[in-house]
Each structure stands twice: as C-alpha cells, then as structure tokens.
C-alpha atoms as a PDB file:
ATOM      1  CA  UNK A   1      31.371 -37.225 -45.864  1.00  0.00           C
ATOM      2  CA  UNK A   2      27.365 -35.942 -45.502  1.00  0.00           C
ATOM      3  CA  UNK A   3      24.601 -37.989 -44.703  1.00  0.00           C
ATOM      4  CA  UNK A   4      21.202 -38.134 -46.923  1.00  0.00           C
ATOM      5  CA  UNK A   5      18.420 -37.348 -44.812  1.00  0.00           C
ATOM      6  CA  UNK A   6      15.245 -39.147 -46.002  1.00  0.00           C
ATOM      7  CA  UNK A   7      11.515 -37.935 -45.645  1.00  0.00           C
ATOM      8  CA  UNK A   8       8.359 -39.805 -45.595  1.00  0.00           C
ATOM      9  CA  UNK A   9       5.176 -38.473 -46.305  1.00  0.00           C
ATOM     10  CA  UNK A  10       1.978 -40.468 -46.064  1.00  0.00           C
ATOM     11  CA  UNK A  11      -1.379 -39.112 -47.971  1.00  0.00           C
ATOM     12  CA  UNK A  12      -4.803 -40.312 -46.854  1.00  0.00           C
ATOM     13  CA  UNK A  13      -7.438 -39.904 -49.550  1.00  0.00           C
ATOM     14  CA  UNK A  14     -11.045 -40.279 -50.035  1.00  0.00           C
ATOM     15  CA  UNK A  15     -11.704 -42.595 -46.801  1.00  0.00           C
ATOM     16  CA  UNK A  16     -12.080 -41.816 -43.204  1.00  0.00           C
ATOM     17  CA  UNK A  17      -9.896 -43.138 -40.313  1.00  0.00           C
ATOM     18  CA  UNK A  18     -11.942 -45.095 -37.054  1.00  0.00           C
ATOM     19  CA  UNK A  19     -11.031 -46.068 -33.755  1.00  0.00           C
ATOM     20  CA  UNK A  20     -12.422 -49.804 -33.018  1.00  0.00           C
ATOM     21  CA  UNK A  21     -10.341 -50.478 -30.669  1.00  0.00           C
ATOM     22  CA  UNK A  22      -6.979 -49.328 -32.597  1.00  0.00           C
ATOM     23  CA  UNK A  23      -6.973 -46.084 -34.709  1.00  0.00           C
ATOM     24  CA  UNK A  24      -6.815 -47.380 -38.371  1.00  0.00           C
ATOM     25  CA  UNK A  25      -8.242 -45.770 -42.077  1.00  0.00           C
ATOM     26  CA  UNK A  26     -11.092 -47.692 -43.771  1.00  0.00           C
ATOM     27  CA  UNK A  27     -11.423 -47.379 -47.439  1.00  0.00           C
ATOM     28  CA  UNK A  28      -9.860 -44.580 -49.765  1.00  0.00           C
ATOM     29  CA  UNK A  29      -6.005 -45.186 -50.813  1.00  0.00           C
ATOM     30  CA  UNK A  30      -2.899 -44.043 -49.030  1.00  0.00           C
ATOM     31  CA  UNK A  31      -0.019 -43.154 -50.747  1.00  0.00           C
ATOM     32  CA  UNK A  32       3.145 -42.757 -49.104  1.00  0.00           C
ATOM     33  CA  UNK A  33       6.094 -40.507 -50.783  1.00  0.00           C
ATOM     34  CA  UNK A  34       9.859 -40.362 -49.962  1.00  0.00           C
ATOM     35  CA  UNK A  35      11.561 -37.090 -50.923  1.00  0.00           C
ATOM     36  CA  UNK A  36      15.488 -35.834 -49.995  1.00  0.00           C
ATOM     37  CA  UNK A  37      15.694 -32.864 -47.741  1.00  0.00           C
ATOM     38  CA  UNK A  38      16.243 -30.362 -50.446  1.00  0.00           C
ATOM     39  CA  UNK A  39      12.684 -31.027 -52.193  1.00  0.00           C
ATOM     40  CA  UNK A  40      10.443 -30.255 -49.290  1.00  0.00           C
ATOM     41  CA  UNK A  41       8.743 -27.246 -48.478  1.00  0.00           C
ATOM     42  CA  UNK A  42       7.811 -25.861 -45.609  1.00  0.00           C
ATOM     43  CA  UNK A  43       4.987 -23.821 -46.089  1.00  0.00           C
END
C-alpha cells in the first residue's frame, strides 16, 4: 500500500505583497496549483 504525496504551489502575479501590520498581496491574482510527486521538477 503507497501513499500519494500532494504538492501545492501558489503563483503571485502582477501585484505586490505589503506589510501593514500582517504580510499580505494587494492586487494581481494568485493562482494556486496541486500536482502529484512525479510531475514536479526540480530545477
């Protein structure tokens, strides 16, 4: 019996992150991707 490992990736585009009091990303869109261990690369 194996266990499926899952990854998350999160992408941050086109805004900016601030710190006011908490860190936190203003504008842009942020996608976030789940892939298996054998489709990630390590480059």
């Amino acid at each position: 019996m194996s266990v499926e490992e899952e990854y998350y990736i999160s992408l941050h585009v086109g805004g900016k992150f601030v710190h006011d009091p908490y860190v936190r990303y203003l504008g842009g869109e942020m996608v976030r991707l789940k892939e298996g261990p054998n489709t990630i690369s390590y480059f």
